[in-house]
C-alpha atoms as a PDB file:
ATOM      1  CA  UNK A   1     -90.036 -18.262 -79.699  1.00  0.00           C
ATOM      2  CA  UNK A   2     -93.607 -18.586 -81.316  1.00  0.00           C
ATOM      3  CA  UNK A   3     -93.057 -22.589 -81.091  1.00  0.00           C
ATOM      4  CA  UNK A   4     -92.263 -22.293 -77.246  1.00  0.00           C
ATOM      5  CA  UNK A   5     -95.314 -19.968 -76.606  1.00  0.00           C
ATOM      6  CA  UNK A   6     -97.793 -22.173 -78.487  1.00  0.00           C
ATOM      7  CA  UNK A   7     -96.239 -25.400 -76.635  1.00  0.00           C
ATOM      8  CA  UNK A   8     -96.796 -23.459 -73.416  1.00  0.00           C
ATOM      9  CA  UNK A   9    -100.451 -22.470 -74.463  1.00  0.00           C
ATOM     10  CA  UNK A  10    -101.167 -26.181 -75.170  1.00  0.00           C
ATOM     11  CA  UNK A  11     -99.405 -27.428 -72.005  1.00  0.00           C
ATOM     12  CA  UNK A  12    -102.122 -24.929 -69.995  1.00  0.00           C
ATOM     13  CA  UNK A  13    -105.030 -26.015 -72.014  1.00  0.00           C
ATOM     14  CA  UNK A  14    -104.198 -29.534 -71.717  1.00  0.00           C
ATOM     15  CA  UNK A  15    -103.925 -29.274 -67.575  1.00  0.00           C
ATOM     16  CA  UNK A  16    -106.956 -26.821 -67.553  1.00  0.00           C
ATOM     17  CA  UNK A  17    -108.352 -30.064 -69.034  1.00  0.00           C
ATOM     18  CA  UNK A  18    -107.830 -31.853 -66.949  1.00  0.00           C
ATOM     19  CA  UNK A  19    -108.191 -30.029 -63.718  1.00  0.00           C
ATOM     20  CA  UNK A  20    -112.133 -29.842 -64.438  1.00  0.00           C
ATOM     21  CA  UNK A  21    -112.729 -33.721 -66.853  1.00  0.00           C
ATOM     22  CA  UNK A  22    -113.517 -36.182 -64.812  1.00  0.00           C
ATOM     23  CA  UNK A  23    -110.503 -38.306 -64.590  1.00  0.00           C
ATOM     24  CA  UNK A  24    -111.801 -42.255 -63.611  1.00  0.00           C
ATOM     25  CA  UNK A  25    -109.157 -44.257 -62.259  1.00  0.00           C
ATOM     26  CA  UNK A  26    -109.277 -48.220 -61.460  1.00  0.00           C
ATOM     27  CA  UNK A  27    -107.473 -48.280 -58.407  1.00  0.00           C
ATOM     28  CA  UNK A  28    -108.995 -46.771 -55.173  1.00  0.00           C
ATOM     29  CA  UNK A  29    -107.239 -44.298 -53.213  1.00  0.00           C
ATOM     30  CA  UNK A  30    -105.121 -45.409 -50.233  1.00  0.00           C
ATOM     31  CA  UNK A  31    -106.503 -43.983 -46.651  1.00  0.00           C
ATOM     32  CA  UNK A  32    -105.797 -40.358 -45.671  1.00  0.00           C
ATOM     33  CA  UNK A  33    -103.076 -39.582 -44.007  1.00  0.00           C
ATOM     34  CA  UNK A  34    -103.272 -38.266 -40.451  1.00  0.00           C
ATOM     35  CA  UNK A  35    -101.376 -34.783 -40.673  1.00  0.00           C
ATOM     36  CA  UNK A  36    -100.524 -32.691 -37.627  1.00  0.00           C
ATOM     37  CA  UNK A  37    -101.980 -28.920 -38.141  1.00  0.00           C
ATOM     38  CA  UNK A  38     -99.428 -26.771 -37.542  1.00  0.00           C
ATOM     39  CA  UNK A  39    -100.944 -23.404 -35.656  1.00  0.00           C
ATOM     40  CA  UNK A  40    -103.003 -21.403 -37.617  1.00  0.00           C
ATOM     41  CA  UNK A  41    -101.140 -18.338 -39.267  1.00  0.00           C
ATOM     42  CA  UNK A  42    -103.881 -15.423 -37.834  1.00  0.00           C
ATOM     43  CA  UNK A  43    -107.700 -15.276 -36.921  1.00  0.00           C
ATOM     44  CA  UNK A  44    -110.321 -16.716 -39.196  1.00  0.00           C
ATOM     45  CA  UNK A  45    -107.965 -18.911 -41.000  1.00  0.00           C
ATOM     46  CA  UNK A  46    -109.910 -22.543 -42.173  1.00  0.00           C
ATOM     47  CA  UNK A  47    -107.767 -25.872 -42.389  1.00  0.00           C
ATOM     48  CA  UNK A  48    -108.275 -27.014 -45.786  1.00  0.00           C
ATOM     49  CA  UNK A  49    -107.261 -30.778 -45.256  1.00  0.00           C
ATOM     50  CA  UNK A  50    -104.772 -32.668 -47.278  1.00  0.00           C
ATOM     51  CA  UNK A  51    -105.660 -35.492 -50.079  1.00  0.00           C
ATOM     52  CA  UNK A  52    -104.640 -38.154 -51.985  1.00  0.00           C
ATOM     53  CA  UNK A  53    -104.263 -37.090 -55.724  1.00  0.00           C
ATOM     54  CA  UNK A  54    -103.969 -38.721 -58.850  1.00  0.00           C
ATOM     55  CA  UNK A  55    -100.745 -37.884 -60.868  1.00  0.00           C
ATOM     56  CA  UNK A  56    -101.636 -39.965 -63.801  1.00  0.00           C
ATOM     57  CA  UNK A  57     -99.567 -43.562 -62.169  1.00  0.00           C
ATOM     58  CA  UNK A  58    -100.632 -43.211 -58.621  1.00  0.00           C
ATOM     59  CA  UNK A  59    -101.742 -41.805 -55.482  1.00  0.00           C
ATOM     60  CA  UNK A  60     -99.491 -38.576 -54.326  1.00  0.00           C
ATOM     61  CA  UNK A  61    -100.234 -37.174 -50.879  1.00  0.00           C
ATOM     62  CA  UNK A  62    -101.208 -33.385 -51.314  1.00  0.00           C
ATOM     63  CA  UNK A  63    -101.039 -31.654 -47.621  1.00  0.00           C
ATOM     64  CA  UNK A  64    -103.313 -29.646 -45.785  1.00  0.00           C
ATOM     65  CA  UNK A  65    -102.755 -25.820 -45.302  1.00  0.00           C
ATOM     66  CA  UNK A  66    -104.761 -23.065 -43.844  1.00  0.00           C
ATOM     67  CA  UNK A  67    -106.726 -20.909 -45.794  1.00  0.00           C
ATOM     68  CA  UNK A  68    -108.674 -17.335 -45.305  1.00  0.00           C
ATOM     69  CA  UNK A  69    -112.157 -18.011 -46.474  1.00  0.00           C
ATOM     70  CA  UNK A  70    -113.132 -15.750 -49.536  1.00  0.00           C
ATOM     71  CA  UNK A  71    -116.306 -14.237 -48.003  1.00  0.00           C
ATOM     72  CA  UNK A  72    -117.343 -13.889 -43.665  1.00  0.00           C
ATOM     73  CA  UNK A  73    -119.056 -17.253 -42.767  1.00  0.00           C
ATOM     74  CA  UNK A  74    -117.625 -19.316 -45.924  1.00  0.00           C
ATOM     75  CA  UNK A  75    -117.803 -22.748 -44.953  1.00  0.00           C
ATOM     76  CA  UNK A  76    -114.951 -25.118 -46.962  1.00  0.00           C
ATOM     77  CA  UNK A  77    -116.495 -28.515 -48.335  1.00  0.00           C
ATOM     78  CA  UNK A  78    -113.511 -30.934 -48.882  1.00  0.00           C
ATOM     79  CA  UNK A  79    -112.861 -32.645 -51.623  1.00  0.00           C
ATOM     80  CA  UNK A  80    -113.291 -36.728 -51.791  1.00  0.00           C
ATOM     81  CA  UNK A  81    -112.723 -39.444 -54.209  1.00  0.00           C
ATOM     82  CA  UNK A  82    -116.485 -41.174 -55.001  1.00  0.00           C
ATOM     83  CA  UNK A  83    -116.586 -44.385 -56.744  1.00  0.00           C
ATOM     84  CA  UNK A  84    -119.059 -44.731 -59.770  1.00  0.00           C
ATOM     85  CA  UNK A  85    -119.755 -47.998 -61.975  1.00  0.00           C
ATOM     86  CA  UNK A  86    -116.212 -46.734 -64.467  1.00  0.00           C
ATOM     87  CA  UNK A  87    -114.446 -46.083 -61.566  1.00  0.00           C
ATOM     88  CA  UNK A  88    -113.154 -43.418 -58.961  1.00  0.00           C
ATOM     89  CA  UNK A  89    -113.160 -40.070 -59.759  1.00  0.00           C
ATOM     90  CA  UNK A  90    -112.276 -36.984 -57.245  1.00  0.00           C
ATOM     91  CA  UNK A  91    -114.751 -34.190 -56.324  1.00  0.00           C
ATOM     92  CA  UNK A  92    -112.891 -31.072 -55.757  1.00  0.00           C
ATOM     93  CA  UNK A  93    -113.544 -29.127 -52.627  1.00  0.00           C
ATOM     94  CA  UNK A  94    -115.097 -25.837 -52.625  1.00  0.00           C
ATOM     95  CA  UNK A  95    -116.620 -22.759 -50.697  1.00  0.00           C
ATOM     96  CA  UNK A  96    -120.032 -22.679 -49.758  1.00  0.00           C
ATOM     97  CA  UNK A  97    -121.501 -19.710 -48.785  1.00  0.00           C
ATOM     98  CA  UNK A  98    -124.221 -19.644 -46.150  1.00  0.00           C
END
């Protein structure tokens, strides 16, 4: 049991890592892909659009969804890939607050 919960701490740490390292990868992403919103579930709901993540190999699409804004007047900043001299690396998307 001890073995399992210290694997399982390790697995968290290592994706926490991971989550907020920059990650550079060689290969550019592929375009976006055109998604269809579906309605949005109530009022003041914000599409957050889909992207195209890294799994470690290649490219996986991740979709869009709709999301309530934390705070009135939150404005959502997607994420995007950026290309630097070691590669691309992904800029995660975020809430800014006006």
């Amino acid at each position: 049991m001890k073995k399992l919960l210290m694997t399982a701490v390790a697995a968290a740490m290592l994706s926490t890592g991971m989550a907020y390292g920059q990650v550079f990868v060689r290969i550019g992403p592929p375009p976006r892909v055109v998604e269809r919103r579906p309605p949005p579930p109530g009022r003041h709901y914000v599409w957050i659009e889909g992207y195209q993540r890294w799994n470690g190999e290649h490219y996986v699409w991740v979709h869009g969804y709709w999301a309530r804004p934390p705070r009135p007047h939150a404005v959502w900043v997607p994420g995007h890939w950026t290309h630097r001299h070691r590669g691309w690396f992904w800029v995660e998307g975020h809430w800014r607050y006006r």
